[in-house]
Protein backbone atom coordinates (compact mmCIF):
# COMPACT_ATOMS: atom_id res chain seq x y z
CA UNK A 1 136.54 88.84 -36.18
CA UNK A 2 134.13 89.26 -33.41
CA UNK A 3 130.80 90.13 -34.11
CA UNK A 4 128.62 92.33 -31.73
CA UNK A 5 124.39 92.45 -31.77
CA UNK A 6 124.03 96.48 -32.34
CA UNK A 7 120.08 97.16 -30.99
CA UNK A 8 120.76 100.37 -33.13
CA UNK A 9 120.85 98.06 -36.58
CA UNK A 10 119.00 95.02 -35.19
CA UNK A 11 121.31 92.72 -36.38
CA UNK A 12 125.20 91.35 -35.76
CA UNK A 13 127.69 93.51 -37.12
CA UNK A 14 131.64 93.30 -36.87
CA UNK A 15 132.89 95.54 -34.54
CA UNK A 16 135.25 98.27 -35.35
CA UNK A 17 136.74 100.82 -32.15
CA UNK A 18 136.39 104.50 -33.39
CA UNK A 19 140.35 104.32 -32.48
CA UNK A 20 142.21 101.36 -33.13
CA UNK A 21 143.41 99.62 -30.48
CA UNK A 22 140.98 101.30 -28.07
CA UNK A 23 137.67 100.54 -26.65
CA UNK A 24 135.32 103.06 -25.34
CA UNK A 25 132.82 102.15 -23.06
CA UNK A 26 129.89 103.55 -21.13
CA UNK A 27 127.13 101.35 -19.12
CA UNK A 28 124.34 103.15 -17.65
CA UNK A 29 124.82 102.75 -13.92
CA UNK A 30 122.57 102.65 -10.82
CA UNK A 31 119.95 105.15 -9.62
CA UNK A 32 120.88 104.85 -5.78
CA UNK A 33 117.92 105.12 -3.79
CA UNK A 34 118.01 101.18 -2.45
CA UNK A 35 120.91 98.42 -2.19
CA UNK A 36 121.41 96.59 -5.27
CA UNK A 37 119.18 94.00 -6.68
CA UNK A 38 120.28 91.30 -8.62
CA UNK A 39 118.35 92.53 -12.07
CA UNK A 40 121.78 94.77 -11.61
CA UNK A 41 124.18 92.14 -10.96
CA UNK A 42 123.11 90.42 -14.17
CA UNK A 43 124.10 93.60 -16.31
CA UNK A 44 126.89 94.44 -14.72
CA UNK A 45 128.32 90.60 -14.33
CA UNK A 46 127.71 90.55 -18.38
CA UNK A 47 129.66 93.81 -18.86
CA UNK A 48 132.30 92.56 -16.71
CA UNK A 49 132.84 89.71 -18.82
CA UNK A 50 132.13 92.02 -22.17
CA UNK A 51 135.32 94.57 -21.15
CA UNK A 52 137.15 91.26 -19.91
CA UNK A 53 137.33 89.73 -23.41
CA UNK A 54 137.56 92.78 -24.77
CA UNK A 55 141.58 93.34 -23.19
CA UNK A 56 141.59 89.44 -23.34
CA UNK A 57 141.51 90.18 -27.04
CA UNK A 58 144.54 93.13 -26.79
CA UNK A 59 142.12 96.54 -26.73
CA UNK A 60 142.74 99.06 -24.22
CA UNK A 61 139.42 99.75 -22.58
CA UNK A 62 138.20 102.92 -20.85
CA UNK A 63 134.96 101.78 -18.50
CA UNK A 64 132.71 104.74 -17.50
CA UNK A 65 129.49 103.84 -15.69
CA UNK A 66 127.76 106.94 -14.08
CA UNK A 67 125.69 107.20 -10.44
CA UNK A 68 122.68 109.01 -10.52
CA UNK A 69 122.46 110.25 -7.79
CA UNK A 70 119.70 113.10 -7.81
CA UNK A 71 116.23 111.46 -8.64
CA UNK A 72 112.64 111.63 -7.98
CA UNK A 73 113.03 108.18 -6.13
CA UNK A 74 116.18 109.18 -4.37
CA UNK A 75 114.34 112.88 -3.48
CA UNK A 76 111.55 110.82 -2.42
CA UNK A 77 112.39 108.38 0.47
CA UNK A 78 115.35 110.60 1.48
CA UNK A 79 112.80 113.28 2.48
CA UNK A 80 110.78 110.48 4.16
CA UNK A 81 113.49 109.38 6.36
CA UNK A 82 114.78 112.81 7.30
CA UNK A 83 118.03 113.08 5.55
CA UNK A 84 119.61 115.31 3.06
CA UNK A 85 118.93 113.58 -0.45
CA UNK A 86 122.65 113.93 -1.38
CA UNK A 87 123.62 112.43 1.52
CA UNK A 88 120.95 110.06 1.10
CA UNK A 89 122.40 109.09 -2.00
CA UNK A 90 125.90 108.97 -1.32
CA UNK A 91 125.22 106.35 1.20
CA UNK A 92 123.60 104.11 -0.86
CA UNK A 93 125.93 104.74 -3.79
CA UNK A 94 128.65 103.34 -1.40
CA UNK A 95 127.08 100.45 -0.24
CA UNK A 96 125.68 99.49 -4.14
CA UNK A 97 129.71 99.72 -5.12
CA UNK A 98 130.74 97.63 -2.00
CA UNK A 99 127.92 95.33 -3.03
CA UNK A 100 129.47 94.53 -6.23
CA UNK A 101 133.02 94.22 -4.98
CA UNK A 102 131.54 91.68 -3.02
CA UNK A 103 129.84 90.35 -6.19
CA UNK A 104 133.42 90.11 -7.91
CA UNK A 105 132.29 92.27 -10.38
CA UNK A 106 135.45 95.06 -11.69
CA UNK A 107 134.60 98.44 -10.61
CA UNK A 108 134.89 100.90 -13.94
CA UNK A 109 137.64 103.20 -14.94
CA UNK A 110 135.51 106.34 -13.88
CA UNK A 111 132.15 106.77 -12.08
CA UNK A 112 130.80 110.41 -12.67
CA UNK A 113 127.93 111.39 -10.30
CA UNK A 114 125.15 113.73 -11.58
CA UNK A 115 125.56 115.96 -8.70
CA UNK A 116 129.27 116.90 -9.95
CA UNK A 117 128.59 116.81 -13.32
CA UNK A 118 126.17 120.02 -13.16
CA UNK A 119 128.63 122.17 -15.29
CA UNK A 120 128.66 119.84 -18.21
CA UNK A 121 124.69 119.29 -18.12
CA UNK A 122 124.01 122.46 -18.50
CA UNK A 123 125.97 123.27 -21.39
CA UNK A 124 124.69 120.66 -23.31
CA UNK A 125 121.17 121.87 -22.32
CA UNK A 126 122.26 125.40 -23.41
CA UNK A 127 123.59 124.02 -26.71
CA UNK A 128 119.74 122.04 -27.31
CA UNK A 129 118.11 125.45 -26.59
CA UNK A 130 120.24 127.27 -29.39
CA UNK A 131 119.97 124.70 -31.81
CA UNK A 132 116.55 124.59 -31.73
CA UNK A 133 115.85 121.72 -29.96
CA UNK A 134 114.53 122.55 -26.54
CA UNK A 135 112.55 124.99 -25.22
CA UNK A 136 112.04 126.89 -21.98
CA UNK A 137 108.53 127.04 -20.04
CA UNK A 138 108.60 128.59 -16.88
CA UNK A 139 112.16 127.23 -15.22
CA UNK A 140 111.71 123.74 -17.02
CA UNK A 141 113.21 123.02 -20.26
CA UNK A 142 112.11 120.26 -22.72
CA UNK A 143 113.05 118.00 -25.44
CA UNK A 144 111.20 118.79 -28.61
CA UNK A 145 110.75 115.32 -29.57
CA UNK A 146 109.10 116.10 -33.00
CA UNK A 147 112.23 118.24 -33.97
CA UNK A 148 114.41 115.36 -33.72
CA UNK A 149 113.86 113.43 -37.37
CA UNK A 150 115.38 110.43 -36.06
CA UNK A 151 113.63 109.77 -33.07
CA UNK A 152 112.49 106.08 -33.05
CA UNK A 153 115.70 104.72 -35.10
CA UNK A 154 117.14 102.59 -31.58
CA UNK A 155 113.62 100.88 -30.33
CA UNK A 156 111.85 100.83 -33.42
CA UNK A 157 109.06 103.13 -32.60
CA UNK A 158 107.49 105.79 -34.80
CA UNK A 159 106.66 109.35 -33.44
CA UNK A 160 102.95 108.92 -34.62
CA UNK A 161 102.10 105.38 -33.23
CA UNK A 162 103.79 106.35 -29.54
CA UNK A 163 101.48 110.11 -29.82
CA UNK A 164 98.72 107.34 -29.06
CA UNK A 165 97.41 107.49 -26.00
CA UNK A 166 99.95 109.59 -24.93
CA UNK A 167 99.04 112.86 -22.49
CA UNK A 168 100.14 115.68 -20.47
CA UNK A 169 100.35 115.18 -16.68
CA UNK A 170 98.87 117.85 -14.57
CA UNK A 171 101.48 120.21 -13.69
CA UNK A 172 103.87 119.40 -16.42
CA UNK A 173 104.46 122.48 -18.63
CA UNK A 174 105.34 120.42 -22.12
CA UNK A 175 103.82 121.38 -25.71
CA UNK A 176 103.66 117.73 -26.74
CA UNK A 177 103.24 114.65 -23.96
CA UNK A 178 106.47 112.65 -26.14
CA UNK A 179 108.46 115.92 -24.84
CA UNK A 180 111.08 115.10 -21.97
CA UNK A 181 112.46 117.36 -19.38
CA UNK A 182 116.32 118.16 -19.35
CA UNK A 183 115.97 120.77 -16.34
CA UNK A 184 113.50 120.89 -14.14
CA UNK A 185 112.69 123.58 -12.18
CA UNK A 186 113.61 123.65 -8.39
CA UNK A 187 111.02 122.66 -5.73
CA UNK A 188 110.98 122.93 -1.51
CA UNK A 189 113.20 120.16 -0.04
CA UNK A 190 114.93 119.27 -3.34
CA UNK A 191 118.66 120.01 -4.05
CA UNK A 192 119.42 122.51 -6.32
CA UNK A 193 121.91 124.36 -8.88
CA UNK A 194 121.84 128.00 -10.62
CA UNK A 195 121.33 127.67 -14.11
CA UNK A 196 120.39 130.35 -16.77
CA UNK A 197 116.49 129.35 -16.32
CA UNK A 198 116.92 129.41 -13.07
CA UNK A 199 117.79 127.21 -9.90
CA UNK A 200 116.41 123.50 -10.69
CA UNK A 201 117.99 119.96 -11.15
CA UNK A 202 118.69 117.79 -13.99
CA UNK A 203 116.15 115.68 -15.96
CA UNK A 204 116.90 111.91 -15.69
CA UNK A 205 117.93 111.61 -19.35
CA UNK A 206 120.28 114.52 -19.65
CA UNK A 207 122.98 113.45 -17.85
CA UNK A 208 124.47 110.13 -19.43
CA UNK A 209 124.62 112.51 -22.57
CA UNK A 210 126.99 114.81 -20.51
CA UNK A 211 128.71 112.13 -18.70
CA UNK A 212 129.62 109.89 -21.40
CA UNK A 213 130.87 112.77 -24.31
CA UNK A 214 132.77 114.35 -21.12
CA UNK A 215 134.67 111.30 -20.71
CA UNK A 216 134.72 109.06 -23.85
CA UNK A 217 134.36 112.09 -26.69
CA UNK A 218 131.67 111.55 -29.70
CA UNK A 219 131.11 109.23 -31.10
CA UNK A 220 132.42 106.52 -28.40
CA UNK A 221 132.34 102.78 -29.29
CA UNK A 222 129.56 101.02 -26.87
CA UNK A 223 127.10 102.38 -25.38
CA UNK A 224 125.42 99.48 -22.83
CA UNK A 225 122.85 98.77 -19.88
CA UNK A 226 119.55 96.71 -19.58
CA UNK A 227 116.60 95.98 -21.82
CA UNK A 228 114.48 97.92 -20.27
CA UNK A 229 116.58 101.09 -20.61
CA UNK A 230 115.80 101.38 -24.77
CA UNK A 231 112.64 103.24 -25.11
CA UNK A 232 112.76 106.19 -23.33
CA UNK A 233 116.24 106.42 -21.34
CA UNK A 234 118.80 105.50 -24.42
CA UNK A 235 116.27 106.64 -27.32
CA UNK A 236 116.24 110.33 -25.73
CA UNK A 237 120.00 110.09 -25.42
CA UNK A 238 120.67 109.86 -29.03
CA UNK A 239 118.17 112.95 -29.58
CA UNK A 240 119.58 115.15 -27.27
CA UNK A 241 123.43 114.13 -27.59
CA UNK A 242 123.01 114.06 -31.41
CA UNK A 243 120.92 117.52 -31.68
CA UNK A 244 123.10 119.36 -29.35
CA UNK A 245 126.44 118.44 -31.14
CA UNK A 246 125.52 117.15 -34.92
CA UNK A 247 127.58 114.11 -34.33
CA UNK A 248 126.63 110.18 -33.90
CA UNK A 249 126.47 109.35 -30.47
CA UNK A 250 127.55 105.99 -29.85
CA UNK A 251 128.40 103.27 -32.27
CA UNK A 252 127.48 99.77 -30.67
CA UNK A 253 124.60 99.48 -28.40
CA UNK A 254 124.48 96.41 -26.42
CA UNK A 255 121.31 95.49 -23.92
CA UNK A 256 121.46 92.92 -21.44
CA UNK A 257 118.07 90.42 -21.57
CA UNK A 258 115.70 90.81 -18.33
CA UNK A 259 116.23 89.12 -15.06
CA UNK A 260 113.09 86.79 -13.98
CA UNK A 261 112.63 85.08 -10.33
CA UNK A 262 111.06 81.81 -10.54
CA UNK A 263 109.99 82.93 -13.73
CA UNK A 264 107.91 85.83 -12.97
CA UNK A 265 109.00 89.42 -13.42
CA UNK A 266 111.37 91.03 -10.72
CA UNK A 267 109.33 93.62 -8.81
CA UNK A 268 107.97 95.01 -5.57
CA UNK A 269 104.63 94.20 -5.67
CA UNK A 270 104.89 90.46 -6.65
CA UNK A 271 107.42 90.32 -3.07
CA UNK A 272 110.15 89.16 -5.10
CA UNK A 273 112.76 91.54 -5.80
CA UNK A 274 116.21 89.84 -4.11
CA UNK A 275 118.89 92.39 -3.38
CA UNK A 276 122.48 91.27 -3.78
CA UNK A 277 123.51 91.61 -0.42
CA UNK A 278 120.72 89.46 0.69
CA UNK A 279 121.82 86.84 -2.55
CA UNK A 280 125.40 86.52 -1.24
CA UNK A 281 124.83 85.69 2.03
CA UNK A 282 122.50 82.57 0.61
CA UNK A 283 124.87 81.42 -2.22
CA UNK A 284 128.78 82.07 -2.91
CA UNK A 285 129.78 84.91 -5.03
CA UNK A 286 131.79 82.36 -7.69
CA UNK A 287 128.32 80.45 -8.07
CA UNK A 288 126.01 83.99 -8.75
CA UNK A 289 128.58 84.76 -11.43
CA UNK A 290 128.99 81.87 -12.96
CA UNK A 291 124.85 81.28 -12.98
CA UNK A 292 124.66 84.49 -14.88
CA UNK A 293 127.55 83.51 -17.14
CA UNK A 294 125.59 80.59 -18.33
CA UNK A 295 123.24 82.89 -19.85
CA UNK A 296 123.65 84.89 -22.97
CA UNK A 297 123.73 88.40 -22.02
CA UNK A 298 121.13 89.40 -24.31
CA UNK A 299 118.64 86.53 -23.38
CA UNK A 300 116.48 86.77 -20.59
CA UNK A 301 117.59 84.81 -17.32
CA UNK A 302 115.50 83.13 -14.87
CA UNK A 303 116.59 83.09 -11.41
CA UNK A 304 115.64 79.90 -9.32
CA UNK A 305 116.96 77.34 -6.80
CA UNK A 306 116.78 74.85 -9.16
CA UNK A 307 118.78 76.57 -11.50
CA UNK A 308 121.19 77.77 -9.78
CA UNK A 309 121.74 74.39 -8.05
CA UNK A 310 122.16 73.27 -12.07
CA UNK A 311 125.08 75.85 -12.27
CA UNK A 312 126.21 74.78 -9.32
CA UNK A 313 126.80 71.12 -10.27
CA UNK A 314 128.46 71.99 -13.56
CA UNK A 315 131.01 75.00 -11.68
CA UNK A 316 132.34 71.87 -9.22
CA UNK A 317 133.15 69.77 -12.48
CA UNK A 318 135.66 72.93 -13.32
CA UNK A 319 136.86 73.29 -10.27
CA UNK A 320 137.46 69.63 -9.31
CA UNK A 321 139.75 70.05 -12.80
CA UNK A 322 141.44 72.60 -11.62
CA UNK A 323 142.25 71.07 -8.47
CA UNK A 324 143.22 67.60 -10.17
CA UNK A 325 145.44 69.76 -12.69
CA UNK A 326 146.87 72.15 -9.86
CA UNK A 327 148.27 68.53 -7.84
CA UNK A 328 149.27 66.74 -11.68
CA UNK A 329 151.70 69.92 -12.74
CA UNK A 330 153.43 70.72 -9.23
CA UNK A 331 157.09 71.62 -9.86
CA UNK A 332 156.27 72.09 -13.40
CA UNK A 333 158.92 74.22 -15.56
CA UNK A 334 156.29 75.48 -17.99
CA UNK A 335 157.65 74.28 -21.03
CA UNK A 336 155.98 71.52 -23.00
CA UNK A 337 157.54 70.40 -26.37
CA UNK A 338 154.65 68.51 -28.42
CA UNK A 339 157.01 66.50 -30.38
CA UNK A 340 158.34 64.74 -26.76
CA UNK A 341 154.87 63.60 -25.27
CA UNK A 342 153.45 60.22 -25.99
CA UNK A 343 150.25 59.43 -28.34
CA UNK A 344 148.05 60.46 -25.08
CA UNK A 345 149.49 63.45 -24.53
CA UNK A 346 149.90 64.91 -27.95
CA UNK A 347 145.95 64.09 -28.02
CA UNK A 348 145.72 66.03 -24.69
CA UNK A 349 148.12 68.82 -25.94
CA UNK A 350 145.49 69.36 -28.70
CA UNK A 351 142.24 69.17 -27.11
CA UNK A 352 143.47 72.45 -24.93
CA UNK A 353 144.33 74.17 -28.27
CA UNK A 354 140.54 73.05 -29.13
CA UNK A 355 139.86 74.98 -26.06
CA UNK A 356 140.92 78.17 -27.01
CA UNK A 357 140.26 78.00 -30.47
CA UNK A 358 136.33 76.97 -29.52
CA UNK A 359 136.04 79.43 -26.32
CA UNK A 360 137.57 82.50 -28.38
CA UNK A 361 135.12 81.40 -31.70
CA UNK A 362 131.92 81.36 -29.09
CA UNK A 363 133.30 84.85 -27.07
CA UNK A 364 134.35 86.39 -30.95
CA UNK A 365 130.04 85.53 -31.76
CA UNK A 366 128.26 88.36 -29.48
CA UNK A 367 129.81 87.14 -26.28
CA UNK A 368 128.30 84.03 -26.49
CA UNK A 369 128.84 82.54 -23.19
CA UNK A 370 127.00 79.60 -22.78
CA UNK A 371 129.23 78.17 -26.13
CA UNK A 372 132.17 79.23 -24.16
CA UNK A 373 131.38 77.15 -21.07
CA UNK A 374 130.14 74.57 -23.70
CA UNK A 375 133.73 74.40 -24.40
CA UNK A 376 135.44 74.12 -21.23
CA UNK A 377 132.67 71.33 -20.35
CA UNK A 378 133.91 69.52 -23.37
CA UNK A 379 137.40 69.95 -21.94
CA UNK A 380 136.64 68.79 -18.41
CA UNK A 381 136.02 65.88 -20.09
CA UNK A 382 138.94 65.45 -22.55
CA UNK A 383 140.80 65.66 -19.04
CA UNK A 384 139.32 62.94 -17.20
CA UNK A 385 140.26 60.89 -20.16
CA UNK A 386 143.96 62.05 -20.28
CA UNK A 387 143.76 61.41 -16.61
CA UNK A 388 142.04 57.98 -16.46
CA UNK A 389 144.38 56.49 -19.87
CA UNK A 390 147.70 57.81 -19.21
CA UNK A 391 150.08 55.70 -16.83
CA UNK A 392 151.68 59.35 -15.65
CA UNK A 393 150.61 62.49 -16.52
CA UNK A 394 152.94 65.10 -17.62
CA UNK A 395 153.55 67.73 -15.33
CA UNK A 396 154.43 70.49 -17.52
CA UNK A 397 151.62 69.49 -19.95
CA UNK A 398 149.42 69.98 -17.17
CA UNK A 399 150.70 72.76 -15.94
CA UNK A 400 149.80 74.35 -19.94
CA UNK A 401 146.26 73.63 -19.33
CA UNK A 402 145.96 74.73 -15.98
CA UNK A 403 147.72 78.35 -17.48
CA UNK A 404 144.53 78.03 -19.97
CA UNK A 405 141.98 76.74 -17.99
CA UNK A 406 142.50 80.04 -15.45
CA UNK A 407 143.59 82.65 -18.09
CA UNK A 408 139.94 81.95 -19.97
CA UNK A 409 137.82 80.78 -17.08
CA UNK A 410 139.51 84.30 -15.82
CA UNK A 411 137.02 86.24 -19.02
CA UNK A 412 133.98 84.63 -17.70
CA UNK A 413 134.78 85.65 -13.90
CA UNK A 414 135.43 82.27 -13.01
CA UNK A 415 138.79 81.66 -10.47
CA UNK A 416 138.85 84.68 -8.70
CA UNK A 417 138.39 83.79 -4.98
CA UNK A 418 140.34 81.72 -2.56
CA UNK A 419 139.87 77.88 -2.72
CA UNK A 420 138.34 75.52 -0.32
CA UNK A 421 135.38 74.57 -2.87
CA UNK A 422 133.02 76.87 -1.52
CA UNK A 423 131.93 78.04 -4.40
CA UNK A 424 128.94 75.75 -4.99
CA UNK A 425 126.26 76.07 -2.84
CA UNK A 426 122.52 75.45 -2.93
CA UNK A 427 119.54 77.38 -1.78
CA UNK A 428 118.96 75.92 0.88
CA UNK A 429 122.62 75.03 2.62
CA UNK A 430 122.37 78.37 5.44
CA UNK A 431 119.37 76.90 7.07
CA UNK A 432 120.62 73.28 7.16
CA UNK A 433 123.95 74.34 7.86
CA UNK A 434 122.71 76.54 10.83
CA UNK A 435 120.67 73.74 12.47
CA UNK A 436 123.62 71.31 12.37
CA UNK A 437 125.85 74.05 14.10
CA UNK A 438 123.13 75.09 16.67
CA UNK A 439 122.78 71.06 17.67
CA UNK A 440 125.80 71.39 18.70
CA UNK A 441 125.96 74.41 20.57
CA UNK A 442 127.38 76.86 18.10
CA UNK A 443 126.15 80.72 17.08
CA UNK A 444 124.44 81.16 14.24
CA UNK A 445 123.03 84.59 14.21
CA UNK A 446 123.74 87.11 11.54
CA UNK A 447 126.04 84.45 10.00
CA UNK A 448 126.39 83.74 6.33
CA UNK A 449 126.96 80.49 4.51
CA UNK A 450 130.94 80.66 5.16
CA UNK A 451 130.97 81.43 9.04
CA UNK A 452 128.36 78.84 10.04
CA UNK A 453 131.26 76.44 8.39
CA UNK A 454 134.07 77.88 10.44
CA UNK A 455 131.97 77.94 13.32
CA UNK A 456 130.96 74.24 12.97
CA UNK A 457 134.67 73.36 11.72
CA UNK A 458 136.03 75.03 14.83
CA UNK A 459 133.74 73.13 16.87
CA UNK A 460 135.03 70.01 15.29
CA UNK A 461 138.89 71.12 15.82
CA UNK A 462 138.07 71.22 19.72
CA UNK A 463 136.46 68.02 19.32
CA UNK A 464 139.56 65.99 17.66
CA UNK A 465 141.88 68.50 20.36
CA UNK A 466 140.14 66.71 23.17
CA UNK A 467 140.20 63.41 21.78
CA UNK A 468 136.54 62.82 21.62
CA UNK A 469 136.80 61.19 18.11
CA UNK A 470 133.54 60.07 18.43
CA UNK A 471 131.81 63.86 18.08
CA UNK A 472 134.66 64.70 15.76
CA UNK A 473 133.72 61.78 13.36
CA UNK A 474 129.64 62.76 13.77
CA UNK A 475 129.93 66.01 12.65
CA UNK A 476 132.48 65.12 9.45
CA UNK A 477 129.24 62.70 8.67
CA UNK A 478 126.16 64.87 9.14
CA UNK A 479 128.23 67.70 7.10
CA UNK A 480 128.35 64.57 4.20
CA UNK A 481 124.84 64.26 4.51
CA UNK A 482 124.40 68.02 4.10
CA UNK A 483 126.44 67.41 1.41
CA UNK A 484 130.10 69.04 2.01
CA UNK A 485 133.07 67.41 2.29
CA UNK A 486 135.81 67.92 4.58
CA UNK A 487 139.74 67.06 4.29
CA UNK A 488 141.99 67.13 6.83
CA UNK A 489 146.05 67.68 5.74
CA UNK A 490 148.43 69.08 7.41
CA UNK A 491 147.35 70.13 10.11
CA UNK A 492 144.82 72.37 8.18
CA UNK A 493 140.48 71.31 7.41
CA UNK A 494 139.20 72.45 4.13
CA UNK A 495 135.58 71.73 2.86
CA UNK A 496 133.89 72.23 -0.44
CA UNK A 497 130.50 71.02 -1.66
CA UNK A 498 130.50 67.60 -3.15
């Protein structure tokens, strides 16, 4: 039975879809003012993985994950640079997408924008007002925070401890300073809609309430996104979705632990906020994924060279198996009969039911990822014994636990690029790879991790072309020194990272 962590109960309850059969799912998405950072990637690598096991386990899952894409922020440095904020946005809402393709993350089913959700917004505004909820004030219209009984129940907090302290802001129109804004009343050089208060643009909160009951209904099954998003973002949700309609809002709500660099908070003004683009072309998309992977999504994660080295290391024992199972089960029919294999290979035949039995238990307890890679470790190694004690290994038996190595490395995001072992790369490979490939005579501007090693590997092809075995041989050396290792077969140079 798998188990999810509900922040709404605080504990680990079994999970039951509203509709049998069917998951629905909605993950706050980005607010796109900037590229994407990798505090992003982390959520949206663990929600990956989250719908993943979800089909893995036979659900049909609907994936909605808005764009916000009319903000203060976004408002902000479009007017600086001198373009319409919509515009604005929808550039940077393509390039954060692109980003994560890049990342290997799964785009959604659905990604509603604000801007085009404008109908839906405000009727649910409209429906607040009536039921007593909200209130108008001059073009604005607020939240009534004390109205809402239940306000508190997802973070914990009381309405009387979080009144202290709390204030106004000049220029803000609100009876109480725990009050919210679902419209806000238009200003020079922001976009605007018509409403019945008047023209004016939607509050931040608002419009996950809209998006998500437009597409998923009430209630919906998980409701997801970061740590940080619990007290105010997702705790005004539930007030405003559940006084407007009278219904529960969402069942399961699941919150991904913070992201730290070198074990200090992500942020602008420590200088240490990393945007993804930036991260890929320093490390290989396989080894990013598979670094967040190794954390549970709900713990924090710190994000360091010498950790993701650490995931490195431990990715290139999987995929060295893969590659030693892919060669041991060519020409394989696919069918294995236990009762035919030898003493070795029954053992072997078990240890990859093992696998599945221990990955699915770890997945089936709150995602629990690191247990699930626990388990495919523990397999690597069962392998390298099958392989080192048997006198042949059985093709089609290998060829089974290749089919279940890929099929649940697959749920954790692992296997979904081309080969050539480039998948494991330190921090500091670009800059020792570019040095090698400028010694001799190669360009190196503007180039990632993956065409400084065609560039050099070209370089070398030239080399053997004209003979001069000598350069050929120096370069195959100083790249083993860097620590990648090259193969030459038929005709054809692959490389990975030893």
């Amino acid at each position: 039975m798998l188990k999810v962590y509900n922040t709404l109960g605080r504990k680990k309850e079994d999970f039951v879809p509203v509709e049998e059969g069917k998951v629905k799912m909605y993950v706050c998405g980005m607010t796109v003012y900037s590229d994407a950072h990798i505090g992003h990637a982390r959520t949206y690598v663990a929600f990956d993985i989250i719908r993943r096991y979800l089909k893995h386990k036979g659900y049909s899952v609907t994936y909605v994950q808005n764009i916000t894409d009319v903000d203060d922020k976004i408002i902000k440095t479009a007017n600086e640079r001198g373009i319409e904020p919509l515009q604005y946005s929808a550039m940077y809402a393509e390039r954060c997408l692109s980003d994560m393709d890049r990342l290997g993350v799964e785009r959604a089913d659905i990604y509603p924008k604000a801007s085009e959700s404008i109908g839906d917004i405000i009727a649910l505004i409209e429906r607040i007002v009536e039921n007593g909820y909200g209130y108008v004030a001059d073009g604005d219209v607020y939240f009534s925070v004390e109205k809402f009984e239940d306000y508190g129940k997802l973070s914990g907090q009381r309405v009387d401890e979080m009144k202290v302290g709390a204030r106004i802001e000049p220029g803000e129109k609100k009876r109480s300073p725990l009050d919210f804004a679902l419209w806000k009343k238009a200003k020079e050089g922001e976009p605007s809609w018509d409403s019945p208060w008047g023209k004016g643009r939607p509050g931040w909160h608002i419009e996950c309430s809209a998006m998500s009951s437009r597409y998923l209904g009430l209630p919906f099954d998980i409701h997801g996104g970061g740590h940080d998003l619990i007290f105010p973002h997702h705790e005004n949700e539930i007030a405003q979705s559940e006084a407007a309609t009278g219904r529960d809002f969402a069942r399961y709500w699941l919150h991904s632990g913070m992201l730290k660099v070198r074990g200090e908070k992500m942020s602008k003004s420590l200088g240490n906020m990393i945007n993804v683009r930036d991260a890929l072309d320093r490390w290989d998309a396989e080894l990013l994924r598979f670094f967040f992977a190794s954390y549970h999504y709900r713990s924090p994660a710190d994000f360091s060279e010498e950790n993701l080295d650490m995931a490195g290391k431990g990715l290139e024992r999987i995929r060295r198996l893969r590659e030693e199972l892919e060669n041991a089960s060519k020409n394989a029919d696919g069918r294995v009969n236990e009762d035919e294999l030898d003493e070795k290979g029954r053992e072997y035949y078990r240890s990859i039911s093992r696998l599945r039995e221990k990955f699915e238990d770890a997945m089936d307890d709150d995602f629990n990822t690191p247990e699930a890679i626990a388990s495919i470790f523990e397999f690597v190694k069962d392998s390298n014994r099958y392989f080192r004690e048997c006198k042949s290994a059985d093709k089609n038996l290998c060829g089974h636990a290749l089919e279940t190595l890929l099929e649940l490395g697959n749920i954790i995001t692992l296997f979904q690029g081309g080969g050539g072992g480039k998948d494991n790369v330190s921090g500091d490979d670009v800059e020792r790879l570019a040095a090698l490939v400028k010694k001799y005579g190669g360009k190196t501007e503007g180039k990632n991790l993956d065409e400084l090693m065609r560039e050099i590997l070209d370089i070398r092809q030239n080399a053997r072309k004209e003979r001069d075995w000598e350069k050929s041989d120096a370069i195959r050396d100083e790249l083993a020194e860097l620590g990648f290792e090259i193969q030459d077969a038929g005709g054809e140079t692959k490389w990975r990272r030893k």
